[in-house]
N, C-alpha and C. Protein backbone atom coordinates (compact mmCIF):
# COMPACT_ATOMS: atom_id res chain seq x y z
N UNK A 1 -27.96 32.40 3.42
CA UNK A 1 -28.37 31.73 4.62
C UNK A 1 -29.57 30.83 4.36
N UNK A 2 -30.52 31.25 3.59
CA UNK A 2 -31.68 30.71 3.17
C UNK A 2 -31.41 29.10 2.57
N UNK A 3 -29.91 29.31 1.33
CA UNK A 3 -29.60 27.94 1.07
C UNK A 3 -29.24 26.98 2.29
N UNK A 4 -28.69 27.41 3.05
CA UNK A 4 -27.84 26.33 3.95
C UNK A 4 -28.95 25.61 4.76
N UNK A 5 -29.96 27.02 5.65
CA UNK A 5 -31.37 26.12 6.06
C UNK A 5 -31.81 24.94 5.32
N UNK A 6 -32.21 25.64 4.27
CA UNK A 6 -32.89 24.11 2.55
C UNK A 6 -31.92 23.33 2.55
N UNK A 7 -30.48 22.65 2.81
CA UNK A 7 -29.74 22.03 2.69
C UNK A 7 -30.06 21.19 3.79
N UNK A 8 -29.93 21.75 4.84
CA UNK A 8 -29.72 21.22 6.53
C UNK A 8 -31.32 20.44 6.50
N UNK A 9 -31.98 21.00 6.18
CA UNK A 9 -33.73 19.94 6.38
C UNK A 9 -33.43 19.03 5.18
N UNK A 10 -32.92 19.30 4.32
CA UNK A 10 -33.08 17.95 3.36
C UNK A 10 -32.40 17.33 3.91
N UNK A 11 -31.16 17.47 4.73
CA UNK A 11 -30.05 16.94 5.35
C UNK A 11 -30.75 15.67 5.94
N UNK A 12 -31.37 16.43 7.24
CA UNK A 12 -32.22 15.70 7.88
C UNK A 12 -33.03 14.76 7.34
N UNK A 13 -34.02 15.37 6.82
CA UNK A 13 -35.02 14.41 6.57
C UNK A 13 -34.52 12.98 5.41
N UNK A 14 -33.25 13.71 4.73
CA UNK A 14 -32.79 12.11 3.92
C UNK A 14 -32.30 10.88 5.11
N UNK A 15 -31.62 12.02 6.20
CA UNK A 15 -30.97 11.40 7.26
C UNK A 15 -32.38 10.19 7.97
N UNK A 16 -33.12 11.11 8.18
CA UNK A 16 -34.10 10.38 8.95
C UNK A 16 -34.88 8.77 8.04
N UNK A 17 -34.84 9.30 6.62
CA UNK A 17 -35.55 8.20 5.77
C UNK A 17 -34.62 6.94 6.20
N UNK A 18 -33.30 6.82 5.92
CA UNK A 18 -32.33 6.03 6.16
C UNK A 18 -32.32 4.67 6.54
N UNK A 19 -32.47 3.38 6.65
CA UNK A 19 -32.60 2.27 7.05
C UNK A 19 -34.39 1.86 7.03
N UNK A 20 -35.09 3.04 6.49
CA UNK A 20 -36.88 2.37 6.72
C UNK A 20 -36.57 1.12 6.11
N UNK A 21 -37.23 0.19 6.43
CA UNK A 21 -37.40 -1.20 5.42
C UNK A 21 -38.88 -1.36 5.09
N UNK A 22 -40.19 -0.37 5.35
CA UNK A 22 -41.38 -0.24 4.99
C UNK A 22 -41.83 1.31 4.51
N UNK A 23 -42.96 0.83 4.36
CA UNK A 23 -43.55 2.26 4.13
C UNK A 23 -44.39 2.60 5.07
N UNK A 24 -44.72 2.09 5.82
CA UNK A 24 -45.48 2.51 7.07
C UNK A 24 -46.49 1.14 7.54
N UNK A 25 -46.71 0.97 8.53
CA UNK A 25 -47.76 -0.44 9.17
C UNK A 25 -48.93 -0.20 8.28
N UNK A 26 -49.07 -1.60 8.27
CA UNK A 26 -50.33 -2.06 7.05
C UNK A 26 -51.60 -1.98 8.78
N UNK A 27 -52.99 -2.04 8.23
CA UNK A 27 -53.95 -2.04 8.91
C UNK A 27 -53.99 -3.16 10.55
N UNK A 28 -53.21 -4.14 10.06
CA UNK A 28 -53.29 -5.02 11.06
C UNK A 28 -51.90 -5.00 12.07
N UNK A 29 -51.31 -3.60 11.65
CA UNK A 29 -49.86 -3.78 12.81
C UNK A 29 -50.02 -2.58 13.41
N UNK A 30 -49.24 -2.66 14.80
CA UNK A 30 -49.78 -1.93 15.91
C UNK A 30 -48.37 -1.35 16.35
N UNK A 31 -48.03 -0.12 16.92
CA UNK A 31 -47.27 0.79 16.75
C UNK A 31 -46.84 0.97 18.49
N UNK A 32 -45.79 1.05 18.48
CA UNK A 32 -44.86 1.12 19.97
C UNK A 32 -43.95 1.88 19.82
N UNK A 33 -43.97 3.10 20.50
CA UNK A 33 -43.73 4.29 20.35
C UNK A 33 -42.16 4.60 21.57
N UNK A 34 -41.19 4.81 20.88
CA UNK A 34 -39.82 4.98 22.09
C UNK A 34 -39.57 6.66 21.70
N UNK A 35 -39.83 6.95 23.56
CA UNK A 35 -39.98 8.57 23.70
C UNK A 35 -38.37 8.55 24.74
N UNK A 36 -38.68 9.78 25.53
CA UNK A 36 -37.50 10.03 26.24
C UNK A 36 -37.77 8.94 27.32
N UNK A 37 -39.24 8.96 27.87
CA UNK A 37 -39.44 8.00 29.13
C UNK A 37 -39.79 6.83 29.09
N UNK A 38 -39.52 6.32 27.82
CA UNK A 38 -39.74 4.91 27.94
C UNK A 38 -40.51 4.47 26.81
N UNK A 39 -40.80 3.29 26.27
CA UNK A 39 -41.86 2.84 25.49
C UNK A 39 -42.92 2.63 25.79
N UNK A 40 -44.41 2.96 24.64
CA UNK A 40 -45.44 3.54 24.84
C UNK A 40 -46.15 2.68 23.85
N UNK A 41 -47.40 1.87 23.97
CA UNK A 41 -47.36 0.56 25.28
C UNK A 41 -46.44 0.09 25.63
N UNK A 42 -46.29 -0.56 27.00
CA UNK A 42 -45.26 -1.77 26.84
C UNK A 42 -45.59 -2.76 26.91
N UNK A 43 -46.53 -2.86 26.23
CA UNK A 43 -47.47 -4.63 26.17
C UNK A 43 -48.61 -4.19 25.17
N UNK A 44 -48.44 -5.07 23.79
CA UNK A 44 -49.32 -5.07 22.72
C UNK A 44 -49.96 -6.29 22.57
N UNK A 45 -51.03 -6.32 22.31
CA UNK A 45 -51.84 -7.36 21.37
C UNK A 45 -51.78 -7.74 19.91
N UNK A 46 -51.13 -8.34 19.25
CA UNK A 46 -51.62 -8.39 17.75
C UNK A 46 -52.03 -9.73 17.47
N UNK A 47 -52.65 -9.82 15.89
CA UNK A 47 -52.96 -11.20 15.50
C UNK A 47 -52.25 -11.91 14.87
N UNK A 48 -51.73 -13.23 15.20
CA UNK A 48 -50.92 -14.51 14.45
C UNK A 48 -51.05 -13.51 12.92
N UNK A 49 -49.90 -13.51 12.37
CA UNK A 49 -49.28 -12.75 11.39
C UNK A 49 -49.43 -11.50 11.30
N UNK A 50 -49.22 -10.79 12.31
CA UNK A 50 -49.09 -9.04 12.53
C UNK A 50 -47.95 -8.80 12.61
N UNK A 51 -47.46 -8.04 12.32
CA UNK A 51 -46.32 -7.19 12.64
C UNK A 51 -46.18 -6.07 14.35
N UNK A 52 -45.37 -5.33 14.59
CA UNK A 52 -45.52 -4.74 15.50
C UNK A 52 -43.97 -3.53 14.80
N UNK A 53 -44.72 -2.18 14.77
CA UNK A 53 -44.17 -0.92 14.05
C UNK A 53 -43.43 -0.41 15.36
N UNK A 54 -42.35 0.34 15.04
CA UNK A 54 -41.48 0.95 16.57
C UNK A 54 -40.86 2.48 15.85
N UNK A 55 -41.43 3.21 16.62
CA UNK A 55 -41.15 4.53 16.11
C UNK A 55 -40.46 5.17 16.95
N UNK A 56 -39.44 5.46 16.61
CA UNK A 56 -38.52 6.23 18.01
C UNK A 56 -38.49 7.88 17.61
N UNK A 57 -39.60 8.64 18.61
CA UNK A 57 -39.70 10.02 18.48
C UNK A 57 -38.96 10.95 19.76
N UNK A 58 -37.69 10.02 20.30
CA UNK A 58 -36.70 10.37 21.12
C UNK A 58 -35.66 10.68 20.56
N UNK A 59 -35.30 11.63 21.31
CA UNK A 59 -33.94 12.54 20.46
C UNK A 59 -32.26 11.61 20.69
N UNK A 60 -32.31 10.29 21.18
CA UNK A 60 -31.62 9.43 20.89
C UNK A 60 -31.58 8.24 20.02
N UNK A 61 -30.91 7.42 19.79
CA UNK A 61 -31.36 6.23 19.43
C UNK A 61 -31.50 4.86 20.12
N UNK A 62 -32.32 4.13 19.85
CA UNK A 62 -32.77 3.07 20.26
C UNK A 62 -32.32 1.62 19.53
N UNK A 63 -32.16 0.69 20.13
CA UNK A 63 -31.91 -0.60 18.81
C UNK A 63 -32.67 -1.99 19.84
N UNK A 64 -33.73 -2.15 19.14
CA UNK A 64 -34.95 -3.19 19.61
C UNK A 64 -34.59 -4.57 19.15
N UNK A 65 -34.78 -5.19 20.20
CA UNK A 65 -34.18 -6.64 20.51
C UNK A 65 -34.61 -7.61 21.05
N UNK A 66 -35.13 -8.51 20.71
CA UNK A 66 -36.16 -9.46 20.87
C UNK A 66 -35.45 -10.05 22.37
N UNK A 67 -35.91 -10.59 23.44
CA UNK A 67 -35.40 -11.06 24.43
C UNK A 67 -34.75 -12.46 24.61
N UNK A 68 -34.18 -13.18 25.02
CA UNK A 68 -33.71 -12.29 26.60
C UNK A 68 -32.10 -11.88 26.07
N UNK A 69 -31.77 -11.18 27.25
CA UNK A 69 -30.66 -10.21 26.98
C UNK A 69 -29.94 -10.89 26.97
N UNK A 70 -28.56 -10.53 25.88
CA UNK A 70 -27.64 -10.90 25.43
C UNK A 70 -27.78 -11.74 23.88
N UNK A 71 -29.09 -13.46 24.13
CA UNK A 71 -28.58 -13.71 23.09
C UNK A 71 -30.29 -13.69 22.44
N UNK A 72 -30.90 -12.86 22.45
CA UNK A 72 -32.48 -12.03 21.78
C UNK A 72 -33.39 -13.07 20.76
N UNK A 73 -33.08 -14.23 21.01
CA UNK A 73 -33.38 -15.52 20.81
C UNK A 73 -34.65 -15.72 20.95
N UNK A 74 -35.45 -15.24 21.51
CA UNK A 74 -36.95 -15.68 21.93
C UNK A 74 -38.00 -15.19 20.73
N UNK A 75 -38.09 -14.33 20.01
CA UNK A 75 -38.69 -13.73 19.38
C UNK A 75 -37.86 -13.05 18.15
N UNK A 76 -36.81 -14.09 17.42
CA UNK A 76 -36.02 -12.98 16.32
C UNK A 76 -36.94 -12.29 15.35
N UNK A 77 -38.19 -12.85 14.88
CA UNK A 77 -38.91 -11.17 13.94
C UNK A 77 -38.92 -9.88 14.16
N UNK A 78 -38.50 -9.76 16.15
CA UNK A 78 -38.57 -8.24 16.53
C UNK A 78 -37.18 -8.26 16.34
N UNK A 79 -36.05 -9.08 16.18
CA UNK A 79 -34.73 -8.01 15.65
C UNK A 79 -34.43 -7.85 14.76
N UNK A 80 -35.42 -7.89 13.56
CA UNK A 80 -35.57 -7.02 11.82
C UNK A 80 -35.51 -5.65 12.47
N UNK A 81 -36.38 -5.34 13.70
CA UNK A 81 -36.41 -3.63 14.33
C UNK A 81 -35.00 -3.17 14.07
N UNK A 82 -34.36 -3.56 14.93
CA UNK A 82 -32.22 -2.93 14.96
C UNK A 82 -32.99 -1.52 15.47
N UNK A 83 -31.52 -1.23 15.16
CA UNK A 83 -31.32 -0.02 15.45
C UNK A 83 -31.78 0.98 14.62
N UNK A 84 -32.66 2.10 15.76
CA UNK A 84 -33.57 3.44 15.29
C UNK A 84 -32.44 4.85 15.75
N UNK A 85 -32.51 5.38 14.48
CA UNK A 85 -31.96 6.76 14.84
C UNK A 85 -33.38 7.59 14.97
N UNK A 86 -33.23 8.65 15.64
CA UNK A 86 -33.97 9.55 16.01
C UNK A 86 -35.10 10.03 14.98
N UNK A 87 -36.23 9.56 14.98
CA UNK A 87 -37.34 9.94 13.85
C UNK A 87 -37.08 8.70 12.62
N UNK A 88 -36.81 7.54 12.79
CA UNK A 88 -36.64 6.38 12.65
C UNK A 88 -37.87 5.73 12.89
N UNK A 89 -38.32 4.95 11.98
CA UNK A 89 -39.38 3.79 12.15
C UNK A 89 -38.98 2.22 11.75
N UNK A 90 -39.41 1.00 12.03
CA UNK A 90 -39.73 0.13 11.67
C UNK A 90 -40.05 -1.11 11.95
N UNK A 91 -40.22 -1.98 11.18
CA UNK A 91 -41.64 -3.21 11.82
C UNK A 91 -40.64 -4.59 11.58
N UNK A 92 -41.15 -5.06 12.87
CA UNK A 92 -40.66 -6.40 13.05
C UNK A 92 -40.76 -7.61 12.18
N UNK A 93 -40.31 -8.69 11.88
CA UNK A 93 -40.76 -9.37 10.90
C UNK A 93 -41.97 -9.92 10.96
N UNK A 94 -42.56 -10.61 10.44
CA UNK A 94 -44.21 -11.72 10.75
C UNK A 94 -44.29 -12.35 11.97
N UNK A 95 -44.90 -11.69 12.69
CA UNK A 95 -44.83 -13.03 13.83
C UNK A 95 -45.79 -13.87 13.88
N UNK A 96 -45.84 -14.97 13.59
CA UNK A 96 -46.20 -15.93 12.99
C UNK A 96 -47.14 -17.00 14.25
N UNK A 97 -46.56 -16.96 14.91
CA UNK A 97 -46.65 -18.31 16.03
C UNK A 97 -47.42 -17.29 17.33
N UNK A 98 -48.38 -17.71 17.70
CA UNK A 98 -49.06 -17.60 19.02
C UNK A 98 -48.30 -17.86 20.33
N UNK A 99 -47.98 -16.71 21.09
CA UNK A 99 -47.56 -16.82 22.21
C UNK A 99 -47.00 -15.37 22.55
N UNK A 100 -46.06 -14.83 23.91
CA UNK A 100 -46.02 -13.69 24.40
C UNK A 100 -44.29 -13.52 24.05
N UNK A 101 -44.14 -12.02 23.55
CA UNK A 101 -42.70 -12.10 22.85
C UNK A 101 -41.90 -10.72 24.03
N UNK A 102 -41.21 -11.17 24.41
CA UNK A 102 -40.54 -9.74 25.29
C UNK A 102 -39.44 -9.40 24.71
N UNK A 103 -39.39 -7.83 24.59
CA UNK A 103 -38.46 -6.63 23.92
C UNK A 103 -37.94 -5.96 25.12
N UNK A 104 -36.39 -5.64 24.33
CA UNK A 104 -35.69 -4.52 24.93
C UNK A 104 -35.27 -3.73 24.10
N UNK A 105 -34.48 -2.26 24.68
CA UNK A 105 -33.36 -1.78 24.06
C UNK A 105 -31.74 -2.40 24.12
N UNK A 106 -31.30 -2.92 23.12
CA UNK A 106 -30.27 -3.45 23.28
C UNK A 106 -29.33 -2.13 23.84
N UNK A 107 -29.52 -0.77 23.69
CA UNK A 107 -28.49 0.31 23.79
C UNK A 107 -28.56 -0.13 25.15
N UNK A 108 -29.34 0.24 26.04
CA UNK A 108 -30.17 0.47 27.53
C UNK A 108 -30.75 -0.84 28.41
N UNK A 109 -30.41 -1.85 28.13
CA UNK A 109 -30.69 -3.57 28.79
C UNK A 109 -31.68 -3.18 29.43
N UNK A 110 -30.69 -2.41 31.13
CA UNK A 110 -31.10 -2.58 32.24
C UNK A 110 -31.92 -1.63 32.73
N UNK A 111 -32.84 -0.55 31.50
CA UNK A 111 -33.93 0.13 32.30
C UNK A 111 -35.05 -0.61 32.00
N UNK A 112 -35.83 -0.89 32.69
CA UNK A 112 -37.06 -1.65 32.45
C UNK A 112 -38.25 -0.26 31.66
N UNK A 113 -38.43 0.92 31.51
CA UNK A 113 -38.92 1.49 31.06
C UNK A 113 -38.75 1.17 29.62
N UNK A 114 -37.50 0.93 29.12
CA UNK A 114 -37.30 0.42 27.44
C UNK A 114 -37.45 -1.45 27.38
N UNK A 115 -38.58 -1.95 27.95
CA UNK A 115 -38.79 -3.05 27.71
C UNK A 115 -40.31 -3.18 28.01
N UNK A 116 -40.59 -4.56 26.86
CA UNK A 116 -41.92 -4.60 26.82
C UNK A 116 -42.59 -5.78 26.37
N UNK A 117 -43.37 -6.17 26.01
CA UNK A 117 -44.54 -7.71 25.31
C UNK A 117 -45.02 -7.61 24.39
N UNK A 118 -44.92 -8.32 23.82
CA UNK A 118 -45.77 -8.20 22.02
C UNK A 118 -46.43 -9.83 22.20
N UNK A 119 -47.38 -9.86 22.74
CA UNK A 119 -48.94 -10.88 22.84
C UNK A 119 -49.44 -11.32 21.67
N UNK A 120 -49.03 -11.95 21.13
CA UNK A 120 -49.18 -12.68 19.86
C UNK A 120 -50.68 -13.96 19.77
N UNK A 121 -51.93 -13.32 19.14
CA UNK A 121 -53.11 -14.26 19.70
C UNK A 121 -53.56 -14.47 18.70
């Protein structure tokens, strides 16, 4: 029984490594957190070439999508994010250009709790 536990967490946790494309936000990127109730800020500040990190510590998955809905056109560095499985992280591309970027969940459009601003200054 002891093996199958040690199997099932490596299970997991290889499961969870899965799609990272970083190793974690460098000093200047700022972290937006998708829980059961929503995303946590939903409006960030960063500086002309920051990133913005998305950690989904909800027991579903999430897939982050630069706005507006359907064709996520406004901001494509936030759809490097895609899709987060559960204990899933990762960071948007450079955002480069000064101005205000709005996110959704592509799974979930129409709850406004999974949408948010990334303030680019």
């Amino acid at each position: 029984m002891r093996n199958a536990w040690r199997t099932l967490i490596v299970f997991v946790a290889m499961t969870a490594a899965c799609g990272e494309t970083n190793a974690g936000p460098s000093p200047s990127d700022v972290t937006v957190t998708l829980t059961a109730t929503g995303v946590t800020p939903a409006e960030v500040r960063i500086a002309v070439g920051s990133r913005v990190v998305f950690i989904n510590t909800d027991a579903r998955p999430h897939a982050m999508s630069s706005d507006p809905i359907q064709t996520h056109t406004d901001c494509p560095a936030i759809n490097d994010v895609g899709f987060l499985n559960p204990g899933q992280s990762r960071a948007t591309g450079t955002l480069n250009v000064a101005r205000t970027c709005g996110f959704h969940d592509h799974t979930n459009e129409l709850d406004a709790t999974y949408k948010g601003r990334i303030i680019i200054q």
